[in-house]
Protein backbone atom coordinates (compact mmCIF):
# COMPACT_ATOMS: atom_id res chain seq x y z
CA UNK A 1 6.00 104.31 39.19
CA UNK A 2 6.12 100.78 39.02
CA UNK A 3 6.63 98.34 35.95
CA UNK A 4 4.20 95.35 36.17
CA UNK A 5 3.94 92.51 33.59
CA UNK A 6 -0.11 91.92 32.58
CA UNK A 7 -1.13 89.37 30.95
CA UNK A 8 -4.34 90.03 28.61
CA UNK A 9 -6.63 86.71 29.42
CA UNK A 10 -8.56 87.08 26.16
CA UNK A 11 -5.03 86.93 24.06
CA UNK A 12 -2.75 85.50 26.32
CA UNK A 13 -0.93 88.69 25.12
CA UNK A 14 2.03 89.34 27.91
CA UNK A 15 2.77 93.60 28.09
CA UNK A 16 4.68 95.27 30.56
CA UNK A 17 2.80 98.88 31.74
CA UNK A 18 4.18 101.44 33.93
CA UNK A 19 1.17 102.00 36.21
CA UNK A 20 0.76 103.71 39.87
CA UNK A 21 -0.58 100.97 42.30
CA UNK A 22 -4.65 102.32 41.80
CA UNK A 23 -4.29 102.04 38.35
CA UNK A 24 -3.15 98.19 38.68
CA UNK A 25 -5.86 97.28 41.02
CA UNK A 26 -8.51 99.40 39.20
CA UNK A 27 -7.19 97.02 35.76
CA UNK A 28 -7.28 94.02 37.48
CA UNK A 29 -10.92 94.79 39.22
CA UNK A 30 -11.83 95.33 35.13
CA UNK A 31 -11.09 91.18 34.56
CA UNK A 32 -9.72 91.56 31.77
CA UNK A 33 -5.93 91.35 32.29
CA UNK A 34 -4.15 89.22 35.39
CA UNK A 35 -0.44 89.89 36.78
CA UNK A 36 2.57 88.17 35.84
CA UNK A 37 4.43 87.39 39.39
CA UNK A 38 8.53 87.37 39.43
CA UNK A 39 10.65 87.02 41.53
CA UNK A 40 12.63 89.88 42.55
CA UNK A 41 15.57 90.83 40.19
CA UNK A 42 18.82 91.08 42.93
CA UNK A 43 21.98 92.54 42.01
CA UNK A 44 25.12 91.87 44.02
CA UNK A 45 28.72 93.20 43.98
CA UNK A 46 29.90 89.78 44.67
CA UNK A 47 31.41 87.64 41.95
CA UNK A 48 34.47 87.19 39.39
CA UNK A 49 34.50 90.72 38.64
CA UNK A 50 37.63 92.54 39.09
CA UNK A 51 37.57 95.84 40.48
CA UNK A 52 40.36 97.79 39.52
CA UNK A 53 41.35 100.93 41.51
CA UNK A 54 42.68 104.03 39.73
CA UNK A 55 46.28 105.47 40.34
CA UNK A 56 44.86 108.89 41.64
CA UNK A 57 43.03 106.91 44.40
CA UNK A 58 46.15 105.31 45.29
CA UNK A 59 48.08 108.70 45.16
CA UNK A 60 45.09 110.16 47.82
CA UNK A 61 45.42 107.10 50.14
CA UNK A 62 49.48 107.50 50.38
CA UNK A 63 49.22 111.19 51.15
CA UNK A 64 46.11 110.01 53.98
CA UNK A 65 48.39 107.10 55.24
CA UNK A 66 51.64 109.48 55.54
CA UNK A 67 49.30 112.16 57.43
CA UNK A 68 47.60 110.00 60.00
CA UNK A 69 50.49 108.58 62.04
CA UNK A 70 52.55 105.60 62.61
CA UNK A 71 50.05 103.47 64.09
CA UNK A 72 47.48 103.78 61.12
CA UNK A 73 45.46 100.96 59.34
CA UNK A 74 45.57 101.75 56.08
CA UNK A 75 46.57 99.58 53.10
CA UNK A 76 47.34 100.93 49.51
């Protein structure tokens, strides 16, 4: 389920609650509480981190590259 951010208008009070959609809509038809709107949290692999590669995975790609032929693509 879902993580929404409500706001208690009374308090001001700010509490995140894990709540199935119905259960949001039936708080906020209560008036009582409104919904703190975000904006979406992204997460992307691109960026000044180094990604490292471990010797086994170079030890598989050798024995791949030396199978496949002369013509192949791949780079160790």
């Amino acid at each position: 389920m879902p993580t929404y951010t409500m706001i208690n208008k009374e308090t001001g009070e700010e509490q995140d609650m894990v709540l199935s959609f119905a259960e949001r809509d039936e708080l906020l038809a209560k008036g009582n509480h409104t919904q703190k709107l975000t904006t979406a949290k992204i997460v992307s692999g691109v960026g000044g981190t180094a990604r490292l590669t471990s010797d086994g995975w170079k030890d598989k790609l050798r024995e791949i590259k030396k199978g496949s032929g002369k013509d192949n693509t791949i780079n160790i």
